[in-house]
N, C-alpha and C. Protein backbone atom coordinates (compact mmCIF):
# COMPACT_ATOMS: atom_id res chain seq x y z
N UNK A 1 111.91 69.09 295.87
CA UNK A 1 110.83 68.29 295.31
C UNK A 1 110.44 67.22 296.33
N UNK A 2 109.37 66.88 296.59
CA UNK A 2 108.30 66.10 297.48
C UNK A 2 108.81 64.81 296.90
N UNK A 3 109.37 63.85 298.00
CA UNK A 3 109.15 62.31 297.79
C UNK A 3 108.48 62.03 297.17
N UNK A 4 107.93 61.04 296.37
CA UNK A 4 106.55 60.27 296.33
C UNK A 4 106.72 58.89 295.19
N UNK A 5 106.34 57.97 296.26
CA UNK A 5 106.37 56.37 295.64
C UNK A 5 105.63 56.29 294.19
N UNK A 6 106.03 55.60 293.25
CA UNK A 6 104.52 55.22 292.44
C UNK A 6 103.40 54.97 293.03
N UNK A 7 103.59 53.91 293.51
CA UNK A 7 101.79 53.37 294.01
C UNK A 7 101.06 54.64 294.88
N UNK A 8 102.29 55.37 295.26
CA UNK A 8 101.09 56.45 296.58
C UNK A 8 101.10 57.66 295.34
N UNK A 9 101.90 57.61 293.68
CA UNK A 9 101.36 58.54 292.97
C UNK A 9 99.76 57.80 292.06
N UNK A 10 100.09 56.92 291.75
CA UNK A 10 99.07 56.07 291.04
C UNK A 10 97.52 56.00 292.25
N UNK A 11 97.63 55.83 293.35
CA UNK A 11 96.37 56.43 294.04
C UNK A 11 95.91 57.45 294.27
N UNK A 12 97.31 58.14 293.64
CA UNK A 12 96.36 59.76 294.26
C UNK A 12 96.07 60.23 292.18
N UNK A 13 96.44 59.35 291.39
CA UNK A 13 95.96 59.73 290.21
C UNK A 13 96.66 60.51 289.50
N UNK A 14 97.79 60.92 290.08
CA UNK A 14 99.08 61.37 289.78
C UNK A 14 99.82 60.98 288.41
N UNK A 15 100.46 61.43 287.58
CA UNK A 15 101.11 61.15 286.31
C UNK A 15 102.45 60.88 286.81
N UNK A 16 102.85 61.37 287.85
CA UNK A 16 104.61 61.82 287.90
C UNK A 16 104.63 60.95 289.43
N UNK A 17 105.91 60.80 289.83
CA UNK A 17 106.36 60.44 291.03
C UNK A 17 108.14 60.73 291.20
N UNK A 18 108.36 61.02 292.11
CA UNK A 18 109.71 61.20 292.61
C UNK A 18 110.37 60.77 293.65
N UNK A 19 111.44 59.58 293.18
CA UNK A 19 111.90 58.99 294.64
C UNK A 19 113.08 59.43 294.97
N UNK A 20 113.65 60.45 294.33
CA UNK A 20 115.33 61.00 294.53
C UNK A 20 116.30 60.18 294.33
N UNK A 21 115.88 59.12 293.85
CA UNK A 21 117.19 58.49 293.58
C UNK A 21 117.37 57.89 292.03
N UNK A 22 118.72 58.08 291.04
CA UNK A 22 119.09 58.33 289.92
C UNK A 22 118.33 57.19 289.10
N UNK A 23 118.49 57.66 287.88
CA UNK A 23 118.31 56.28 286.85
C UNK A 23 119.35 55.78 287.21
N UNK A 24 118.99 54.73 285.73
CA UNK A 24 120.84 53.85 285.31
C UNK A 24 121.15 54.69 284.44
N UNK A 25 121.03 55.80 284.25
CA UNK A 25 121.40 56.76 282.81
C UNK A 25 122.30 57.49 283.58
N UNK A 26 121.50 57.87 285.51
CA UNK A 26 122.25 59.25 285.78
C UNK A 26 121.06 60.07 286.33
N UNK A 27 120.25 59.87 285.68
CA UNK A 27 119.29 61.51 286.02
C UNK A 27 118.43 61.13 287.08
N UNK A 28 118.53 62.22 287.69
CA UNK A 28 117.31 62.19 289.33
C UNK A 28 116.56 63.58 288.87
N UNK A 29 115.23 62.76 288.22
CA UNK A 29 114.07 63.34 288.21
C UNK A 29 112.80 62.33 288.14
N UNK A 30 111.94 63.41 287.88
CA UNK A 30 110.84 62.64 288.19
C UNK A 30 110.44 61.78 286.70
N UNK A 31 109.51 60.59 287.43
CA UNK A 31 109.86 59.46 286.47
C UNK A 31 107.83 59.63 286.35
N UNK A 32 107.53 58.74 285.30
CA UNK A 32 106.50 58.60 284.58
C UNK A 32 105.62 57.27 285.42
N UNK A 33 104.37 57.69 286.03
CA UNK A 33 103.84 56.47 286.69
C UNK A 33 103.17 55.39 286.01
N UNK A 34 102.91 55.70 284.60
CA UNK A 34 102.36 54.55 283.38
C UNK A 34 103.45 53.57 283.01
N UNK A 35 104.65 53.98 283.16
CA UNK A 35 105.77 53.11 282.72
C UNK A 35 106.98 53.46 283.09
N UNK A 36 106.71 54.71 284.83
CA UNK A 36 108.29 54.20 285.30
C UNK A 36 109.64 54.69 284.92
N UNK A 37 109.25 55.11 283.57
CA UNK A 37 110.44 56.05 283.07
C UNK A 37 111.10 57.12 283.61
N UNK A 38 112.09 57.48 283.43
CA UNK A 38 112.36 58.83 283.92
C UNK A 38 112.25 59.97 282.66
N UNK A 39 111.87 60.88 283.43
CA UNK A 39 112.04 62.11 282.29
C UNK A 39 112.86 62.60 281.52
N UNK A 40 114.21 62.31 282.20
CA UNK A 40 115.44 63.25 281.44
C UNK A 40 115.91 62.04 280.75
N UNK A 41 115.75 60.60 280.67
CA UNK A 41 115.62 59.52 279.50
C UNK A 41 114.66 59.79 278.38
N UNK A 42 113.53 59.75 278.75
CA UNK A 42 112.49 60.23 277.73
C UNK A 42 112.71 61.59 277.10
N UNK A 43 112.69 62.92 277.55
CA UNK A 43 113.23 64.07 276.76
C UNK A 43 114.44 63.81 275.76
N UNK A 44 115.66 62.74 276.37
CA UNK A 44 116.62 62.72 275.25
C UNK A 44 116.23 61.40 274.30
N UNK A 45 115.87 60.92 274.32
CA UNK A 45 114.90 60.05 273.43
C UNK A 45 114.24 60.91 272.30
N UNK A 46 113.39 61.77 273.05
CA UNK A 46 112.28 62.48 272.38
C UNK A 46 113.85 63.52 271.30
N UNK A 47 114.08 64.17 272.37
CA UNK A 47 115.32 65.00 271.25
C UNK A 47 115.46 63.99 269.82
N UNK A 48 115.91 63.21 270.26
CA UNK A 48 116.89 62.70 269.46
C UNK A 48 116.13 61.78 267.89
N UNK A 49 115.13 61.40 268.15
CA UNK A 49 113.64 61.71 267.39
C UNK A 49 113.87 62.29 266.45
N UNK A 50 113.47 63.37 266.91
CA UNK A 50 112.93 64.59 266.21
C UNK A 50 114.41 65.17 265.93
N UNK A 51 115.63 65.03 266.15
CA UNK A 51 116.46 65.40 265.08
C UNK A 51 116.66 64.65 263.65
N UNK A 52 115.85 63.33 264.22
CA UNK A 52 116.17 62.69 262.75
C UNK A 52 115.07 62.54 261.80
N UNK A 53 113.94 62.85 262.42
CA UNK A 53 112.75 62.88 261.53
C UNK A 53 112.14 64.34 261.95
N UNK A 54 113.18 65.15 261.48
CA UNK A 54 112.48 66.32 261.53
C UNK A 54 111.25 67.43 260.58
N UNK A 55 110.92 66.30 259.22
CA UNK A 55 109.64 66.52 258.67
C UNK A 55 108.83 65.76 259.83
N UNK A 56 108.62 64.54 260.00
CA UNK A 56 107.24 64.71 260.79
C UNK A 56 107.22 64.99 261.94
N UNK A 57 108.04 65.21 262.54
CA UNK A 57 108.27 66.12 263.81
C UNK A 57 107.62 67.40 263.70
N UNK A 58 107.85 68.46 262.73
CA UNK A 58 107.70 69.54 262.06
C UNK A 58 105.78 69.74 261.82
N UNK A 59 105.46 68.13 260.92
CA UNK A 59 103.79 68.01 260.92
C UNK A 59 103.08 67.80 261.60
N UNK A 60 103.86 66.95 262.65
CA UNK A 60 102.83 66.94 264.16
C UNK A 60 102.62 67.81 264.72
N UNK A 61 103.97 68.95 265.06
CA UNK A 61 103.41 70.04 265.45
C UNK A 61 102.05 71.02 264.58
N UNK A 62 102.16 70.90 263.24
CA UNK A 62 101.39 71.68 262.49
C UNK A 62 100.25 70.95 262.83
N UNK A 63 99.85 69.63 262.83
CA UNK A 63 98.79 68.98 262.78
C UNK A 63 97.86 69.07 264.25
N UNK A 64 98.87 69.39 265.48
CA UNK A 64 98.37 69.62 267.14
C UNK A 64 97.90 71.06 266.76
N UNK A 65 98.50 71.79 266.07
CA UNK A 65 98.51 73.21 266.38
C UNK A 65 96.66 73.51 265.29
N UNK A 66 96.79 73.10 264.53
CA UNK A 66 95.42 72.86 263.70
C UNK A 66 94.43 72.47 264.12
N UNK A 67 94.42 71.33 265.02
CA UNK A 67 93.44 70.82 265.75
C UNK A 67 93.08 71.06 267.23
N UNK A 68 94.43 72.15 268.04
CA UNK A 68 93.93 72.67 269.10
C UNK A 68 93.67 74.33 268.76
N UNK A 69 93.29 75.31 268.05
CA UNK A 69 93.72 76.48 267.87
C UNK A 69 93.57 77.33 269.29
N UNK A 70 92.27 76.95 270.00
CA UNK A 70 92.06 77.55 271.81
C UNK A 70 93.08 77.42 272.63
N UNK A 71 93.90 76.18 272.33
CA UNK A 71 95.18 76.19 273.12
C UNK A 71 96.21 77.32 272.83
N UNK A 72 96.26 77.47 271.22
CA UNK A 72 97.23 78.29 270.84
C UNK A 72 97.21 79.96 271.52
N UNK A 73 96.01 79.96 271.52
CA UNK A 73 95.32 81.46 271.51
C UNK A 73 95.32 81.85 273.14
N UNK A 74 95.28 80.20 274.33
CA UNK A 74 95.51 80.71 275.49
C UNK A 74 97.14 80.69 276.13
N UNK A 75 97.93 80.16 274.75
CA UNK A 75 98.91 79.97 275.51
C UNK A 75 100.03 81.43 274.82
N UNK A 76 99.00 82.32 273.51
CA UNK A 76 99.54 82.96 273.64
C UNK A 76 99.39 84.76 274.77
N UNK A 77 97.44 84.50 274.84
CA UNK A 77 97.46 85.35 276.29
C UNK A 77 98.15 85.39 277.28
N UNK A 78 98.73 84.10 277.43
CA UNK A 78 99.65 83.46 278.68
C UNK A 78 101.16 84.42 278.50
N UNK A 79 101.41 84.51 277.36
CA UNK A 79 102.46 85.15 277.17
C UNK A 79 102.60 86.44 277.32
N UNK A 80 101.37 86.90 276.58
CA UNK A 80 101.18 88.45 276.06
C UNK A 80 100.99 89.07 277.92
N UNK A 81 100.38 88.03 278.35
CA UNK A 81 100.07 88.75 279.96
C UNK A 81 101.39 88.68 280.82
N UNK A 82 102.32 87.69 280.88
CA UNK A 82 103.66 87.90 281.30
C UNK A 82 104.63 89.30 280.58
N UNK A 83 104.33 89.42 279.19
CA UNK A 83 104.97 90.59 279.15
C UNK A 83 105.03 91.92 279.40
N UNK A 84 103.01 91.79 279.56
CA UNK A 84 102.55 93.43 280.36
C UNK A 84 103.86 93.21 281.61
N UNK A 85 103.38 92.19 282.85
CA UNK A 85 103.41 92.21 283.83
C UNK A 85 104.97 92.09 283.90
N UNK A 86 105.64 92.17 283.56
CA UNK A 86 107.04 92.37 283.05
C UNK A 86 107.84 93.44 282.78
N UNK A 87 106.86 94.22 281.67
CA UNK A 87 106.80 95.66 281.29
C UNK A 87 107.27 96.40 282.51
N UNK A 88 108.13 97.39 282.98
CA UNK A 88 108.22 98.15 284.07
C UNK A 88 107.32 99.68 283.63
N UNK A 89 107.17 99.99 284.21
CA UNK A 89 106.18 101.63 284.15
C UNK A 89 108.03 102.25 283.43
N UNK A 90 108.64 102.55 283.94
CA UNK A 90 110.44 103.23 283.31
C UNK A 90 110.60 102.96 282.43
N UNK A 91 110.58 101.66 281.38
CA UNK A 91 111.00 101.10 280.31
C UNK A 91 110.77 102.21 279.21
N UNK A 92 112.08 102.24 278.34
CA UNK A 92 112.18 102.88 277.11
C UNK A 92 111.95 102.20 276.09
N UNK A 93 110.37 102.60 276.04
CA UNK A 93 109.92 102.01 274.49
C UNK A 93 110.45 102.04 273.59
N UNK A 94 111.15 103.30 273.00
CA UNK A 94 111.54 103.40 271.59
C UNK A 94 113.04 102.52 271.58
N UNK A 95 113.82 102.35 272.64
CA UNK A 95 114.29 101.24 272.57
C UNK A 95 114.05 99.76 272.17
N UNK A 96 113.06 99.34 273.15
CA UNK A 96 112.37 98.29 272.48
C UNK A 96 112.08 98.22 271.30
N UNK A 97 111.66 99.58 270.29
CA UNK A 97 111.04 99.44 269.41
C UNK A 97 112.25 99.33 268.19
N UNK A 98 113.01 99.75 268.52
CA UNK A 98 114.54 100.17 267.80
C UNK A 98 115.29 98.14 267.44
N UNK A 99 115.33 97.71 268.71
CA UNK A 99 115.55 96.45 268.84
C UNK A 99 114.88 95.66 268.12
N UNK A 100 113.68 95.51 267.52
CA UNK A 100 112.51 94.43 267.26
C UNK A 100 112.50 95.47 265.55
N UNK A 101 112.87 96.44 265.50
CA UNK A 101 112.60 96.74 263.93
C UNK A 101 114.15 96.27 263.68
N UNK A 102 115.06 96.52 264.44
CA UNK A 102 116.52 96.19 263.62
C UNK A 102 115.98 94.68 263.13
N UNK A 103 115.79 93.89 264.40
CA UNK A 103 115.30 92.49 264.07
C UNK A 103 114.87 91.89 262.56
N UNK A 104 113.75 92.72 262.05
CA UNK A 104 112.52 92.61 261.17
C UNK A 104 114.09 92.83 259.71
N UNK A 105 114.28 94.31 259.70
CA UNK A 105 115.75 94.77 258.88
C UNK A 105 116.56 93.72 258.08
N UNK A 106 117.22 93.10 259.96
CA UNK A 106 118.27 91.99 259.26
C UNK A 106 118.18 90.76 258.78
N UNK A 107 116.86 90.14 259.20
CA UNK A 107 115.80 89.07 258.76
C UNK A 107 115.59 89.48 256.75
N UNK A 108 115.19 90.36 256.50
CA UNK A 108 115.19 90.53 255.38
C UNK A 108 116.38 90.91 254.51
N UNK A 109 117.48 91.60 255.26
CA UNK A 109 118.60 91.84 254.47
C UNK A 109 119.56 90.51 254.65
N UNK A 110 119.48 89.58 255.58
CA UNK A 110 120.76 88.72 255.51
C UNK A 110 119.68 87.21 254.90
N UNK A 111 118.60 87.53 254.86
CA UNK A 111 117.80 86.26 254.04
C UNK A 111 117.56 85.13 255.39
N UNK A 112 117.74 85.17 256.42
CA UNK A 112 117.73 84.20 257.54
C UNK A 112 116.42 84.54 258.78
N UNK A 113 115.73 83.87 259.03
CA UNK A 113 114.98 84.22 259.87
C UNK A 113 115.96 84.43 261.46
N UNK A 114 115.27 86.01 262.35
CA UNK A 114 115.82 86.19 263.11
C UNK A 114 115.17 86.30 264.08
N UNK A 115 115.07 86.12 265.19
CA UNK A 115 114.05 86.51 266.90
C UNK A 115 114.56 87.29 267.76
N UNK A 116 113.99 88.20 268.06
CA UNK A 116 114.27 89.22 269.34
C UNK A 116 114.03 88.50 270.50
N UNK A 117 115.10 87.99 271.53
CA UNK A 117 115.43 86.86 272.64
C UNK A 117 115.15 87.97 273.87
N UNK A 118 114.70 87.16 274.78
CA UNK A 118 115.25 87.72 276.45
C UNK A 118 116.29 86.93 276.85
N UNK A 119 117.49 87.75 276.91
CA UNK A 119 118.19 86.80 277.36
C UNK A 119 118.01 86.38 278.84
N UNK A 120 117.65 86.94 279.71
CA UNK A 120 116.70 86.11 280.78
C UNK A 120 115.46 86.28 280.78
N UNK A 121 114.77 84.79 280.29
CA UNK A 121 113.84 84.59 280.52
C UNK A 121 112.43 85.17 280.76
N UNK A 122 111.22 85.51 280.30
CA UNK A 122 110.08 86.16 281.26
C UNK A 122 109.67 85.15 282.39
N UNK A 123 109.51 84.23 281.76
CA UNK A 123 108.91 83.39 282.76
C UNK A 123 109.74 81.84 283.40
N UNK A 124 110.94 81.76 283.53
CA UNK A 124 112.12 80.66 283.72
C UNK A 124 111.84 80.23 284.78
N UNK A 125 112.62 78.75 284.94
CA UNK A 125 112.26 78.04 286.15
C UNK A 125 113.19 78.89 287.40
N UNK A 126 114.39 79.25 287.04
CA UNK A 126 114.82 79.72 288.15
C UNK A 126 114.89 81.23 288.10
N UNK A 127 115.24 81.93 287.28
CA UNK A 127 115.34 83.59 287.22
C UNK A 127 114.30 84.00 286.06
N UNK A 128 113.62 84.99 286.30
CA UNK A 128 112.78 85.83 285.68
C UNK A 128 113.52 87.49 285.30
N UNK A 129 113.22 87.55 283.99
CA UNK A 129 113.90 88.92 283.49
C UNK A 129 112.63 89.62 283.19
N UNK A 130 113.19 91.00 282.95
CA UNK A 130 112.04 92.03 282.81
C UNK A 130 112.08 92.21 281.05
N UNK A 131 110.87 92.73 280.78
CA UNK A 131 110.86 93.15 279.07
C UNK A 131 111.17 94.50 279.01
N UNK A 132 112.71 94.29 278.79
CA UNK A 132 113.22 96.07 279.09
C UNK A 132 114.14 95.41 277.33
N UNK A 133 114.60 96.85 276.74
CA UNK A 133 115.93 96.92 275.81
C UNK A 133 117.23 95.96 276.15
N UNK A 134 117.57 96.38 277.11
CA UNK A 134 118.85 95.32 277.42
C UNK A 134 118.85 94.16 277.90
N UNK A 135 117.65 93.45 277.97
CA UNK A 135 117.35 91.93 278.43
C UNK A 135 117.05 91.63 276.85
N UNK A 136 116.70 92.73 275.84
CA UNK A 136 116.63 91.61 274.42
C UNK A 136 117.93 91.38 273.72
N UNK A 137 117.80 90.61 273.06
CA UNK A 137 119.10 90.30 272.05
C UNK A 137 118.73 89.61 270.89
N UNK A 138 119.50 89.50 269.15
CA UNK A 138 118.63 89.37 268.33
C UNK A 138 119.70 87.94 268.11
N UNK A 139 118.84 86.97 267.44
CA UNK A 139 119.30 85.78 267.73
C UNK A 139 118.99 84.88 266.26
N UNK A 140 119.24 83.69 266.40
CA UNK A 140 118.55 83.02 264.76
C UNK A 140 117.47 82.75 265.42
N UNK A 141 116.67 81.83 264.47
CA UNK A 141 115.41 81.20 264.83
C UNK A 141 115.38 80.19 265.62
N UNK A 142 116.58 79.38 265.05
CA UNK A 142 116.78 78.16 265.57
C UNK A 142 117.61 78.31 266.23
N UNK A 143 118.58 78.92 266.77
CA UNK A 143 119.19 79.24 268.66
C UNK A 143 118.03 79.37 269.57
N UNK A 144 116.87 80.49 269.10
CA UNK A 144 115.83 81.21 270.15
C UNK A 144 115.11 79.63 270.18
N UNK A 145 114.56 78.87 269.36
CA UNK A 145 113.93 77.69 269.36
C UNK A 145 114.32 76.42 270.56
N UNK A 146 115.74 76.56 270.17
CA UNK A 146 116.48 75.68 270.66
C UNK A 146 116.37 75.92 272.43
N UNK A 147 117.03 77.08 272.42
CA UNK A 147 117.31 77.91 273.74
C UNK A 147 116.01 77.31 274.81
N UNK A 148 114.74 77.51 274.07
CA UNK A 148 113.20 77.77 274.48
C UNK A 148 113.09 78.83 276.02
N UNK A 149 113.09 78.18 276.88
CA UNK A 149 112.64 79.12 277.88
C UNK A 149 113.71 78.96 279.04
N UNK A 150 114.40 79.07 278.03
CA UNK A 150 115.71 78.38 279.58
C UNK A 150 116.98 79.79 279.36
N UNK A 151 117.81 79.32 280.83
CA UNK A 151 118.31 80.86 281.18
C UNK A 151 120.09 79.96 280.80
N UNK A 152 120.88 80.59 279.93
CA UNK A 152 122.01 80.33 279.51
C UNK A 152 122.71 81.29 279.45
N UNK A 153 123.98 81.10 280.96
CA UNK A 153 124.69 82.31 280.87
C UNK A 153 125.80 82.43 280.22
């Protein structure tokens, strides 16, 4: 990651800046040029939020998601187009398909909502997996939620 002071992010109009060196928390990332913060302070902040007010946590999302629906719709092309491009020409569909109906099955027989996972990633910061049978795995809602787009070996 690229050096960069506040003031030389704040002239170039920049949101973010990175000077490599830690909070007082610990974390060396990039910090917030409106107020300086660091990110991995603010994310556990933000966590920790929204574990305790997890109704309006829950309505804000419903209430963003209501009032942007174009976002929703490009961020799910965004997806749908990583999984073509993912797709290998070899891949055994009826596998896939075997995987994502067991899914649907045990969702209704054990009463719990369930998600068909990659366990690596389509699109991760460091490793990218393919949309094959043995990269899925069936998971709760709230592991796959939790997890989001991150690679946990």
């Amino acid at each position: 990651m690229e050096l960069v002071t506040k003031i030389a992010a704040k002239e170039n109009g920049l949101k973010r800046f990175f000077t490599g060196k830690p909070c007082r928390h610990g974390h060396t990332t990039e910090r917030r040029v409106s107020d300086g913060r660091c990110y991995g302070c603010v994310l556990l902040k933000d966590r920790a939020w929204r574990a305790k007010n997890t109704d309006r946590a829950r309505a804000s999302v419903h209430k963003w998601a209501s009032n942007n629906p174009e976002k929703l719709r490009a961020r799910q092309a965004l997806r749908d187009a990583s999984k073509l491009q993912r797709t290998p020409s070899w891949v055994d569909r009826d596998g896939l398909s075997v995987i994502y109906r067991a899914a649907e099955v045990a969702s209704v027989t054990f009463g719990i909502p369930l998600h068909v996972d990659h366990a690596i990633p389509l699109r991760g910061r460091l490793v990218s997996g393919l949309h094959v049978h043995n990269n899925l795995r069936i998971i709760s809602a709230h592991e796959n939620v939790v997890k989001h787009n991150s690679y946990l070996m």
